[in-house]
C-alpha atoms as a PDB file:
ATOM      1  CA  UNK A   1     -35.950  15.811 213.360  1.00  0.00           C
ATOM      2  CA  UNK A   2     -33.272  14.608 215.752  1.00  0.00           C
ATOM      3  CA  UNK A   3     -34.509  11.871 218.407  1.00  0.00           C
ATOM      4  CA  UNK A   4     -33.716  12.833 222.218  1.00  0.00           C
ATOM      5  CA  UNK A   5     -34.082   9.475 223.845  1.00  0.00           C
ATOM      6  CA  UNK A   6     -31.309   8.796 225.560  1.00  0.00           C
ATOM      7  CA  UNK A   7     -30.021   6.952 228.688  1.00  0.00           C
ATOM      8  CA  UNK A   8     -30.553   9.210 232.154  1.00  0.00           C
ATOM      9  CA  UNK A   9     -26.876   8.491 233.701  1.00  0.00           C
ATOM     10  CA  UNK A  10     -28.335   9.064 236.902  1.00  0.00           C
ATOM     11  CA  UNK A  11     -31.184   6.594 237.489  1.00  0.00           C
ATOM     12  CA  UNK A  12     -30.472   4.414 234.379  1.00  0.00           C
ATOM     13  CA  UNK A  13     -34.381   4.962 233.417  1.00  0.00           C
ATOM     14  CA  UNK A  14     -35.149   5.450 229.769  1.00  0.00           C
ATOM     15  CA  UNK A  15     -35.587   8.679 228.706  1.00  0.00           C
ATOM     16  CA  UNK A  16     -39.219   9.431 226.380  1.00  0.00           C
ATOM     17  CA  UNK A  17     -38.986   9.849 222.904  1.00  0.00           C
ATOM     18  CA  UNK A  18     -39.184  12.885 222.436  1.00  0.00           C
ATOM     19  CA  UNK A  19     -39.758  14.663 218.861  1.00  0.00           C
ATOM     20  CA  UNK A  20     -38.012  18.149 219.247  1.00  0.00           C
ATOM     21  CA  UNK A  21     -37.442  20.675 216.508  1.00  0.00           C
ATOM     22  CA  UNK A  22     -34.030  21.540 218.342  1.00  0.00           C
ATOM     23  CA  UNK A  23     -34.414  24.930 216.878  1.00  0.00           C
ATOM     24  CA  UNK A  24     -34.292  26.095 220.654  1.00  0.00           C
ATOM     25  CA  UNK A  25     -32.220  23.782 222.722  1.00  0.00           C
ATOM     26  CA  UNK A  26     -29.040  25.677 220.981  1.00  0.00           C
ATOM     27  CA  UNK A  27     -29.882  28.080 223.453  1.00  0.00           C
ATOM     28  CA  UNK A  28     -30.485  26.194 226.154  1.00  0.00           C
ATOM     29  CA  UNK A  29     -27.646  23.531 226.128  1.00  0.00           C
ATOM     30  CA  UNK A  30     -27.309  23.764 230.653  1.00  0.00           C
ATOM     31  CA  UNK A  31     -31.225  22.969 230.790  1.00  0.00           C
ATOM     32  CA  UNK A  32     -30.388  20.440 228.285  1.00  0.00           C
ATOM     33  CA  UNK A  33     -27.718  18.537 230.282  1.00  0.00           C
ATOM     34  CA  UNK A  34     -28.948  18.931 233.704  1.00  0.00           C
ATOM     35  CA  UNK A  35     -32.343  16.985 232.136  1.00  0.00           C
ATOM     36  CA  UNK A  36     -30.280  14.587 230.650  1.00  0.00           C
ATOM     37  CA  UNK A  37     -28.705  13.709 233.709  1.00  0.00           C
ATOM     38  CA  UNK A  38     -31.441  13.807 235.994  1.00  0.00           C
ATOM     39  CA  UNK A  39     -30.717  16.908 237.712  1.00  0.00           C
ATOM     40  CA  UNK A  40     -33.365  19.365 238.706  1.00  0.00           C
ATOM     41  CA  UNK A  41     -33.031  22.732 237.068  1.00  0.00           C
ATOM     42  CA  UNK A  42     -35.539  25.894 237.031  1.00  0.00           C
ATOM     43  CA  UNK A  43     -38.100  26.090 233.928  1.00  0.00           C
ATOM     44  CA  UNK A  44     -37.137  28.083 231.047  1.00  0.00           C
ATOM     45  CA  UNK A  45     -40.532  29.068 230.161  1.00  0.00           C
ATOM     46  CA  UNK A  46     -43.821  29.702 232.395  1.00  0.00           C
ATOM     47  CA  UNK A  47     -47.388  31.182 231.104  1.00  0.00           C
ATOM     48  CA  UNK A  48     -48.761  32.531 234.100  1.00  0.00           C
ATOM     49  CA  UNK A  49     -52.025  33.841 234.903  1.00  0.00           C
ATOM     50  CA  UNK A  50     -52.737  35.950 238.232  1.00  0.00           C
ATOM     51  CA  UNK A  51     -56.196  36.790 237.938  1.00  0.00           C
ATOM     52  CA  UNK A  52     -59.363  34.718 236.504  1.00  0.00           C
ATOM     53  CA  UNK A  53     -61.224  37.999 236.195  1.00  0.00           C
ATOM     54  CA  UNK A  54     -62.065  38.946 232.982  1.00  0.00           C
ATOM     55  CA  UNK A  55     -63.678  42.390 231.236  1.00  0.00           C
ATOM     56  CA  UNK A  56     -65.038  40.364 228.346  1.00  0.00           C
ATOM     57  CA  UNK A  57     -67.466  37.325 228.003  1.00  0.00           C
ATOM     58  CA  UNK A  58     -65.749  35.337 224.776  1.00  0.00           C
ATOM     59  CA  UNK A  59     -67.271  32.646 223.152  1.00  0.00           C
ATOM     60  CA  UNK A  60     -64.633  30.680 223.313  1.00  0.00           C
ATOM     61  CA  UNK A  61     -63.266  31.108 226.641  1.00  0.00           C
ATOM     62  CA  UNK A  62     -63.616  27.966 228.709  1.00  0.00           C
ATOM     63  CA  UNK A  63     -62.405  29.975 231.911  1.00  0.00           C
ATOM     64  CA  UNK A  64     -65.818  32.126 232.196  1.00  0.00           C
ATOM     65  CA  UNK A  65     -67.740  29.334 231.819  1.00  0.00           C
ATOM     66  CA  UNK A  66     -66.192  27.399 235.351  1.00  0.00           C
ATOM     67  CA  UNK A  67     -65.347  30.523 237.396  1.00  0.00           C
ATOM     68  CA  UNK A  68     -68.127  31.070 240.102  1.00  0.00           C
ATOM     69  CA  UNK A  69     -66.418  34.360 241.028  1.00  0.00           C
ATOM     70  CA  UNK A  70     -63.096  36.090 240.090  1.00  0.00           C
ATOM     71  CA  UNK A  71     -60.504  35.436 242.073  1.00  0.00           C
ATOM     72  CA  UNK A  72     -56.874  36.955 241.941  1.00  0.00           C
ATOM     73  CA  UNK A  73     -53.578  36.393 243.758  1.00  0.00           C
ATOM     74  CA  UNK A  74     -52.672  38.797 246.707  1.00  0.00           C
ATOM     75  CA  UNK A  75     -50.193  41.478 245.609  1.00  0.00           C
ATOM     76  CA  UNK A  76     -47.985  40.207 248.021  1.00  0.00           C
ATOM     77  CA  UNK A  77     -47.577  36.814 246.953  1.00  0.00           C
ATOM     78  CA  UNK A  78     -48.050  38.173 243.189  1.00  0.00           C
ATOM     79  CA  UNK A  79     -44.788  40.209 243.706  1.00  0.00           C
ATOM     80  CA  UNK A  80     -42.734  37.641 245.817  1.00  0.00           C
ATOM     81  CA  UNK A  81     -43.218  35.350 242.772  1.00  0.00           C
ATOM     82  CA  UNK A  82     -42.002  37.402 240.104  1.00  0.00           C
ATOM     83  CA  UNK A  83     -39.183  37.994 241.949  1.00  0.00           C
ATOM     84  CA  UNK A  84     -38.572  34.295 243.066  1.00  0.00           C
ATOM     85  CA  UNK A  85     -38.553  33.127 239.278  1.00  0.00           C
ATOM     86  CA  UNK A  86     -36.361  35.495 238.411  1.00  0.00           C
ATOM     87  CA  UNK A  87     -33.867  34.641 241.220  1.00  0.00           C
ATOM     88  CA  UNK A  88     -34.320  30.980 240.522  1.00  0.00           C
ATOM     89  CA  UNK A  89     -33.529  31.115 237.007  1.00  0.00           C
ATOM     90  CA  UNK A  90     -36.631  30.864 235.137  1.00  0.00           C
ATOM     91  CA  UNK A  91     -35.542  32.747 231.722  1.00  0.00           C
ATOM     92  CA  UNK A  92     -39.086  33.905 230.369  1.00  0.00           C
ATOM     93  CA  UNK A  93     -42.557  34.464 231.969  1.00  0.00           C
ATOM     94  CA  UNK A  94     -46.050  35.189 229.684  1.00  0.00           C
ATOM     95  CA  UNK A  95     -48.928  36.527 231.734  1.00  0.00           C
ATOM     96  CA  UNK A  96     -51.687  35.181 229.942  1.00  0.00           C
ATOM     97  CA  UNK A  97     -54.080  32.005 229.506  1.00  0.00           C
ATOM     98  CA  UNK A  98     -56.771  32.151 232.534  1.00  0.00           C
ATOM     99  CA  UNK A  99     -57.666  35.891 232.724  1.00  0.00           C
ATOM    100  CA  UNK A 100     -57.007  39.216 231.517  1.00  0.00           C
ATOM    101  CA  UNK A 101     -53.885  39.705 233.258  1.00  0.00           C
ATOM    102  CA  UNK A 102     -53.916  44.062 233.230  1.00  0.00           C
ATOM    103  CA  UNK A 103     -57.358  43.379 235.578  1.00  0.00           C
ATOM    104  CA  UNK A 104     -54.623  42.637 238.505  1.00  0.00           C
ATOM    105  CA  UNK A 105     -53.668  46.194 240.005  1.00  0.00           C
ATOM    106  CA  UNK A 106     -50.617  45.072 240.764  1.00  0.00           C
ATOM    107  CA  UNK A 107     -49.741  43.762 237.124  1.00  0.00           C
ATOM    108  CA  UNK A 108     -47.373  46.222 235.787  1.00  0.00           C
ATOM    109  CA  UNK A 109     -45.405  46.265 238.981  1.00  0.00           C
ATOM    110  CA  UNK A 110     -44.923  42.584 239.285  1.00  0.00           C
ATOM    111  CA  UNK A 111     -43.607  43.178 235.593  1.00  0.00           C
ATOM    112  CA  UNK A 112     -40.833  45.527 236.224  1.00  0.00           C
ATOM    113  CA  UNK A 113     -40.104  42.704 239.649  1.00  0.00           C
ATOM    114  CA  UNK A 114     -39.483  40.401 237.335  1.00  0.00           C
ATOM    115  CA  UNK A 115     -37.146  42.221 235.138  1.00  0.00           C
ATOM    116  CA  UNK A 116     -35.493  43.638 237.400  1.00  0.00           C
ATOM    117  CA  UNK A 117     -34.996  39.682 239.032  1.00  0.00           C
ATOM    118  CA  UNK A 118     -33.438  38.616 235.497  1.00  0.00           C
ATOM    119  CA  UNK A 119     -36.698  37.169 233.799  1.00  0.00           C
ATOM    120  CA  UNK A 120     -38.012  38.424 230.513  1.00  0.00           C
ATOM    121  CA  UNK A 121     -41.821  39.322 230.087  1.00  0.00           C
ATOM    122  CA  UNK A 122     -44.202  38.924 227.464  1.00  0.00           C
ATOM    123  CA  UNK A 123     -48.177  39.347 228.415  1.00  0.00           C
ATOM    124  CA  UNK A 124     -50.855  38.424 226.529  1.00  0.00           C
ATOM    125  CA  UNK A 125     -54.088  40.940 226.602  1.00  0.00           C
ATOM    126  CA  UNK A 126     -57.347  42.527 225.164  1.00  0.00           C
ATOM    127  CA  UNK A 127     -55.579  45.196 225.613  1.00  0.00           C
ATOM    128  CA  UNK A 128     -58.489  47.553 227.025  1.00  0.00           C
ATOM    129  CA  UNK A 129     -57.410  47.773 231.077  1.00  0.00           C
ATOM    130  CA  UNK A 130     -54.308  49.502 229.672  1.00  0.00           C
ATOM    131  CA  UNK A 131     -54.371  52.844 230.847  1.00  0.00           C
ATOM    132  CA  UNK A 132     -52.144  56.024 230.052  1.00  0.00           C
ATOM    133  CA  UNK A 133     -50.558  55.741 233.536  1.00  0.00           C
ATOM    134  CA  UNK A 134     -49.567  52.171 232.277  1.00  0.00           C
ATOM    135  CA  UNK A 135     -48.245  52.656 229.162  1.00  0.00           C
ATOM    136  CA  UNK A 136     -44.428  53.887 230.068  1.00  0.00           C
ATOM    137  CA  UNK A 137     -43.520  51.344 232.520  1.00  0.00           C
ATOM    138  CA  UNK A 138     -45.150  48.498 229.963  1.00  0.00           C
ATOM    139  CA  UNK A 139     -43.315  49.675 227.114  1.00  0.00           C
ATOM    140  CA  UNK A 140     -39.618  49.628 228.889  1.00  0.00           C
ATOM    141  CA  UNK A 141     -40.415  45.965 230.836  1.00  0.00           C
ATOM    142  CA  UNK A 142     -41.994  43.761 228.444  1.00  0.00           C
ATOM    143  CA  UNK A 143     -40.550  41.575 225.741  1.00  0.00           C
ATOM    144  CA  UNK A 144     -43.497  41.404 223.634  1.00  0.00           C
ATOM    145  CA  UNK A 145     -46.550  41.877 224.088  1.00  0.00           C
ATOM    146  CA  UNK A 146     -50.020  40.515 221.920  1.00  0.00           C
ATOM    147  CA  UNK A 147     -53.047  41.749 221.532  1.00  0.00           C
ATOM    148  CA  UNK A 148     -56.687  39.933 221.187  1.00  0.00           C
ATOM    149  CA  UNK A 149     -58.239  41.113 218.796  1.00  0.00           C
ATOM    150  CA  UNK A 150     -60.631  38.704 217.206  1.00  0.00           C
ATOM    151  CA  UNK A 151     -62.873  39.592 214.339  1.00  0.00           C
ATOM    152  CA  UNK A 152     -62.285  41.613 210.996  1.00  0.00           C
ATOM    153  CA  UNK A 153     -64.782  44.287 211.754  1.00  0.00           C
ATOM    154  CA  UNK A 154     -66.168  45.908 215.036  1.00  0.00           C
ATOM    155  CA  UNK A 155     -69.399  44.318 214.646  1.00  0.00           C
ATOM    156  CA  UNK A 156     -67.923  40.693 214.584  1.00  0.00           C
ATOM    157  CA  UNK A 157     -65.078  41.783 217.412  1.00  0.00           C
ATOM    158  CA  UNK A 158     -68.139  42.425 219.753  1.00  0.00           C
ATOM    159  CA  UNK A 159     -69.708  39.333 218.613  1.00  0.00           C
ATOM    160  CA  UNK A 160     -66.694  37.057 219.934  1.00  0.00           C
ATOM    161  CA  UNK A 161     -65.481  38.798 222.967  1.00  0.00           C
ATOM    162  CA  UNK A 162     -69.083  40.500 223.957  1.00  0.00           C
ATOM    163  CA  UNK A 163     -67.643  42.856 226.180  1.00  0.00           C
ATOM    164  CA  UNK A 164     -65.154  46.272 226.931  1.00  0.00           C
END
């Protein structure tokens, strides 16, 4: 595994040690250099979530246990920050980690603004606010997208995520 640490040229500071694979920097040799020379560059990668709001309870889910009340950005702002990543550089964006991101209205739009800004899209979901209507403009905007689907039966999936 190669070691990263290295001299910043720019502040003289010691750079951390960092233990990278490399299997992805091959890709991203400009990131690379402008963080080896101290310069500030946009993220490559950003997991996003614009709603807390969830349509299931899981067991696991730390978010439902400290939300007092769902909260979600404002379309607005939602859509101005799809679009500013994408016109700042950032490469990839995953809508995922605090809430089920299809709850936000405003969701598959703020997709296709990102796209259409230069970013790819990848969402992570339960899968069950996805509606016909949906479906078409999902498909042709994201990257990838994964469903939650936790259990090996329907009895144990409705044990875990006790909802939808």
């Amino acid at each position: 595994m190669p070691n990263y640490t290295s001299l910043n040229q720019t502040t003289k500071k010691k750079l951390p040690n960092l233990q990278l694979s490399g299997n992805k920097l091959i890709y991203h040799q400009k990131e690379l250099r402008n963080w080896l020379s101290g310069e500030i560059f946009p993220p490559i990668f950003i997991e996003f979530g614009p709603t807390n709001a969830c349509n299931h309870r899981c067991i696991n889910c730390y978010v439902q246990s400290i939300a007092k009340k769902p909260i979600s950005m404002k379309n607005d702002v939602y859509l101005r920050f799809m679009e500013g990543i994408g016109d700042y550089g950032v490469k990839a964006i995953t809508l995922a980690g605090c809430g089920e991101p299809m709850l936000h209205r405003t969701t598959p739009e703020a997709i296709e603004t990102a796209v259409n800004h230069g970013t790819d899209v990848g969402m992570f979901t339960n899968g069950v606010p996805i509606t016909d209507n949906s479906i078409p403009q999902l498909m042709v905007n994201l990257t990838y997208i994964s469903f939650t689907i936790n259990g090996f039966s329907n009895k144990s999936h409705q044990a875990i995520h006790r909802g939808g």
